[in-house]
Protein backbone atom coordinates (compact mmCIF):
# COMPACT_ATOMS: atom_id res chain seq x y z
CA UNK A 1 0.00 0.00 0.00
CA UNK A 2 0.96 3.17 -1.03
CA UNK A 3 1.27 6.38 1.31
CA UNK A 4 1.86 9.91 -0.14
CA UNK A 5 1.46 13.28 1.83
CA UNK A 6 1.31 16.56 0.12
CA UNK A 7 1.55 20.24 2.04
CA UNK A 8 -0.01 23.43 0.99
CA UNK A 9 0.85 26.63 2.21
CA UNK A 10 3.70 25.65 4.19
CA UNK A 11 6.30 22.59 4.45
CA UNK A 12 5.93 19.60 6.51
CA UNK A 13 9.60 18.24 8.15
CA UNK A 14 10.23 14.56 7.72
CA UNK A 15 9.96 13.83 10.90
CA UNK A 16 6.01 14.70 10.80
CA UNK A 17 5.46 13.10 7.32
CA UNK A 18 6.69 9.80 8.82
CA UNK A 19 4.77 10.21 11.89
CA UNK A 20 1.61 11.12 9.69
CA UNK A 21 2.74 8.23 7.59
CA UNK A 22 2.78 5.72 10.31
CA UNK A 23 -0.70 6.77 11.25
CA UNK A 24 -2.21 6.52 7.91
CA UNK A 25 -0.69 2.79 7.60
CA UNK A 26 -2.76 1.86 10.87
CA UNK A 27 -5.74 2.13 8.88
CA UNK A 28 -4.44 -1.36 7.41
CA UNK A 29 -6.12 -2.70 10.94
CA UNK A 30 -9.66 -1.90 10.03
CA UNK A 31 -9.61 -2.81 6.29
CA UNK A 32 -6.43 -4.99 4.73
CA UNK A 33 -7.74 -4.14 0.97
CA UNK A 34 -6.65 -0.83 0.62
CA UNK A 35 -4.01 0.44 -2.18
CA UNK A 36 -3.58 3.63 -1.38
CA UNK A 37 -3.72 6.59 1.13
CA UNK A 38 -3.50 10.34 0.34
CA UNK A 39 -2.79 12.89 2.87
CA UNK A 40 -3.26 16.65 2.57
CA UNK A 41 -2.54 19.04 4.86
CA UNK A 42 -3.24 22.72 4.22
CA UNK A 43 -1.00 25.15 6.73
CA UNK A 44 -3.18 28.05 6.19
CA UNK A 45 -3.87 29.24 9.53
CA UNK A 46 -5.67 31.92 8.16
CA UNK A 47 -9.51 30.94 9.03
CA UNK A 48 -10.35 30.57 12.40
CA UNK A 49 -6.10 29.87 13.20
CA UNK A 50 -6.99 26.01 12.01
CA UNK A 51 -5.11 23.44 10.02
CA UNK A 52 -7.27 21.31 7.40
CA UNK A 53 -6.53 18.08 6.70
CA UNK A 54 -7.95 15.82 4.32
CA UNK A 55 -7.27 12.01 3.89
CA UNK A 56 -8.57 9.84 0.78
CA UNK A 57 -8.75 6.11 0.94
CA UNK A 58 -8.69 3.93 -1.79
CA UNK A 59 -9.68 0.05 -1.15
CA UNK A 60 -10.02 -2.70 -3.81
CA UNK A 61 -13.21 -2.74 -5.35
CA UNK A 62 -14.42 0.58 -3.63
CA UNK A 63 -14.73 3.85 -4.15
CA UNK A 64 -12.79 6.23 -2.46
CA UNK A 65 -13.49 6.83 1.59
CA UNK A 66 -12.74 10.83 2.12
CA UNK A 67 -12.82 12.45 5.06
CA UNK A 68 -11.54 15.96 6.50
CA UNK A 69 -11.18 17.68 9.82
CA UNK A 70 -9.31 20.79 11.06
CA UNK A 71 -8.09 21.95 14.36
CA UNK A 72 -4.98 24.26 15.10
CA UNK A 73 -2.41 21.56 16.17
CA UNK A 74 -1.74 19.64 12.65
CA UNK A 75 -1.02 16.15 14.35
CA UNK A 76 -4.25 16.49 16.66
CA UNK A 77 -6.36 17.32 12.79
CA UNK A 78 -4.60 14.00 11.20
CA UNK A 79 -5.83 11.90 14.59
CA UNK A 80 -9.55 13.62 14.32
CA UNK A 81 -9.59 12.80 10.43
CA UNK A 82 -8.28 9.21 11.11
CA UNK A 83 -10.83 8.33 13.56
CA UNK A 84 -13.98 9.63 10.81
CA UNK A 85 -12.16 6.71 8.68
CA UNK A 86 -12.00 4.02 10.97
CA UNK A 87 -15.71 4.35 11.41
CA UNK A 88 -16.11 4.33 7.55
CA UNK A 89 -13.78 1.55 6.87
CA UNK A 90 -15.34 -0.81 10.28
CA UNK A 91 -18.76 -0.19 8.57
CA UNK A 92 -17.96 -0.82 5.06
CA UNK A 93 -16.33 -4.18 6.72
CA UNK A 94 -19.46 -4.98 8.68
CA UNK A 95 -21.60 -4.17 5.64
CA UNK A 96 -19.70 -6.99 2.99
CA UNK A 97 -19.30 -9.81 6.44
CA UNK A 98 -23.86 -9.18 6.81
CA UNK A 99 -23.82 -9.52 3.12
CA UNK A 100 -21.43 -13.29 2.72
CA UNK A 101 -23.99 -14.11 5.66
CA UNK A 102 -27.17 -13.40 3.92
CA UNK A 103 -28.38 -15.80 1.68
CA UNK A 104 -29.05 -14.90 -1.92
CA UNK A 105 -33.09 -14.55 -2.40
CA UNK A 106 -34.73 -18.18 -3.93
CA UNK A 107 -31.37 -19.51 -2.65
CA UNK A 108 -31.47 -22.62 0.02
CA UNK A 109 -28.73 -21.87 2.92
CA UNK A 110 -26.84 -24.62 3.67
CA UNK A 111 -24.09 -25.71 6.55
CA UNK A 112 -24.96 -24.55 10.09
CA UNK A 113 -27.52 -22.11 8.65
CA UNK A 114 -30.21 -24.35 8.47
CA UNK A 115 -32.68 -24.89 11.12
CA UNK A 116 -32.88 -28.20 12.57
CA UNK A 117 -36.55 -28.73 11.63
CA UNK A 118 -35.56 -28.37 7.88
CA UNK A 119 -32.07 -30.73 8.61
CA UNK A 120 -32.35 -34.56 7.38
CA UNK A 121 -31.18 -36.59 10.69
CA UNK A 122 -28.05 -38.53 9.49
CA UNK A 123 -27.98 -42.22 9.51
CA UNK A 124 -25.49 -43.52 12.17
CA UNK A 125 -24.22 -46.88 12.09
CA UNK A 126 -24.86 -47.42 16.24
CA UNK A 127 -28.40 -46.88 14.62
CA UNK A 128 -28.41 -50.48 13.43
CA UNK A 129 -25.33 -52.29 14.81
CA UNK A 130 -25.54 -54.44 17.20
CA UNK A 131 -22.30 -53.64 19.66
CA UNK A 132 -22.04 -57.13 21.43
CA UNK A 133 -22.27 -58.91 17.94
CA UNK A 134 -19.02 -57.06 16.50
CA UNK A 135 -16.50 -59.65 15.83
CA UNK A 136 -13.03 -57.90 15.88
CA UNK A 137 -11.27 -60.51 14.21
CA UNK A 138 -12.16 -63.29 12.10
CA UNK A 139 -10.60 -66.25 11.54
CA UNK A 140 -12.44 -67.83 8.05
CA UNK A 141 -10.97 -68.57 5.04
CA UNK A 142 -13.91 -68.21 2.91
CA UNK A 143 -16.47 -66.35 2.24
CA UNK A 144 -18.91 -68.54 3.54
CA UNK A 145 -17.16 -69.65 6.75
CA UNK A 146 -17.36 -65.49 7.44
CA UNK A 147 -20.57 -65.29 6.64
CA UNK A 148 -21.18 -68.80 9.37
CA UNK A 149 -19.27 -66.92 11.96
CA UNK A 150 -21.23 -63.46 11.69
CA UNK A 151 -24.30 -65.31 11.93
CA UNK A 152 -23.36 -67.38 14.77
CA UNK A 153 -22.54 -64.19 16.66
CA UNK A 154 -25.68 -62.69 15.93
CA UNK A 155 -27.57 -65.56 16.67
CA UNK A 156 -25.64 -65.06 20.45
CA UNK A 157 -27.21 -61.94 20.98
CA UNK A 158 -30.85 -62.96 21.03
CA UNK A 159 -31.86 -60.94 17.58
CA UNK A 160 -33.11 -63.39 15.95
CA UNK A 161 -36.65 -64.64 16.89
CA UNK A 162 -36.59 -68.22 16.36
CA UNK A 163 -35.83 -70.47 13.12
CA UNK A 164 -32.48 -71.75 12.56
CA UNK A 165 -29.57 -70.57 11.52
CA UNK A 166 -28.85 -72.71 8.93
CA UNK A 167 -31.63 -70.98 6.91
CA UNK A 168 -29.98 -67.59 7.71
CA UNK A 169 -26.99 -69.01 6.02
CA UNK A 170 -28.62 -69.67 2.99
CA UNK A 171 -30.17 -66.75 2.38
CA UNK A 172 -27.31 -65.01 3.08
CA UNK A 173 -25.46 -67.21 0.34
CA UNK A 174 -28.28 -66.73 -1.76
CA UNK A 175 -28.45 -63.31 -1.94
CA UNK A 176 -24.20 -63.07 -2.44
CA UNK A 177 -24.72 -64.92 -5.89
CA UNK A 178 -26.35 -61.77 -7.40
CA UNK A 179 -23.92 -59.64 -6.38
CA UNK A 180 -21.26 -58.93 -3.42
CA UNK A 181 -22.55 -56.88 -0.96
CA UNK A 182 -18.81 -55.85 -0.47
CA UNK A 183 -17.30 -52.64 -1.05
CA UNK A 184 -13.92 -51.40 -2.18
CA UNK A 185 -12.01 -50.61 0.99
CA UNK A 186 -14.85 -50.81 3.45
CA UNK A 187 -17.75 -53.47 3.54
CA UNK A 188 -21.47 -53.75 3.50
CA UNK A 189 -23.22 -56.10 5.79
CA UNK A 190 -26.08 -58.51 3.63
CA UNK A 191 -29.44 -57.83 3.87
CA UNK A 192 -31.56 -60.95 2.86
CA UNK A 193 -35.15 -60.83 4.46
CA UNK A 194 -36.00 -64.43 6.21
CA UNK A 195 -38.68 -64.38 8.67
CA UNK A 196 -36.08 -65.30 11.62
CA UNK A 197 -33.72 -62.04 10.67
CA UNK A 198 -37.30 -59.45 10.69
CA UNK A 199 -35.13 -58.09 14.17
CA UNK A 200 -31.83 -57.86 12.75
């Protein structure tokens, strides 16, 4: 960003052009998209024994914030014309953050902005697992002696309400021959429907 401080009617030392500069760069605190800052300070004591100062703002995408002040010290008229920015600069700020927030009209919100009554509940697999069945190791060779085990286990748990497991097997089996129920690097439990699995 891009400072540059001009005097009229008199001459400004270095000293005060870096202190005014070093000001003017603090704006950078309210608004981080500005290119450039323009500082002029008119010596002319001649009304009311007052200095003027004026300070234009350039941001990205904005037009220009202006403001001016005036009081008979110079550095006390740069402060006063400073502080009529900040306010500009924290509005403008507040203004575009209430306008990201705001959803576009005929436009659905989404993430933490919608309302729980309008939210789908997520599926969760403690939904439909049944923890003291988990087998956290198996130790089949085949797909069938897996599929023996995992009924077994079930079977342990009281879920199924009556017929025999055998059956389960089969169906089990049955269903596998149109198509895995697997899936690449994760896996899909089957889901044949036999009148002893209407629990499971």
């Amino acid at each position: 960003m891009q400072v540059k401080i001009a005097a009229r009617h008199g001459h400004l030392s270095e000293p005060a052009q870096q202190m005014i500069r070093d000001k003017a760069e603090k704006l950078l605190h309210f608004f981080d998209r500005l290119t450039m800052i323009e500082v002029i300070v008119d010596l002319n004591k001649a009304e009311v024994d007052r200095c003027h100062v004026e300070i234009k703002v350039q941001a990205e995408h904005k037009h220009d914030f202006v403001a001016t002040d005036a009081h008979t010290d110079v550095m006390t008229a740069v402060d006063m014309t400073l502080h009529k920015l900040e306010g500009q600069l924290r509005r403008y700020k507040e203004k575009i953050q209430d306008h990201r927030r705001t959803p576009t009209p005929g436009r659905r919100p989404s993430g933490p902005a919608l309302s729980n009554e309008r939210r789908t509940p997520a599926m969760r697999m403690s939904d439909f697992v049944c923890r003291n069945a988990i087998l956290p190791s198996l130790n089949a060779s085949s797909k069938e002696a897996v599929v023996r085990q995992m009924v077994e286990s079930l079977a342990s748990t009281g879920l199924f309400r009556g017929g025999d497991q055998e059956d389960i097997v089969r169906a089990i089996l049955k269903r596998e021959l149109l198509g895995s129920t697997a899936s690449a690097r994760g896996w899909r439990s089957p889901t044949p429907s036999t009148p002893a699995s209407s629990a499971w």
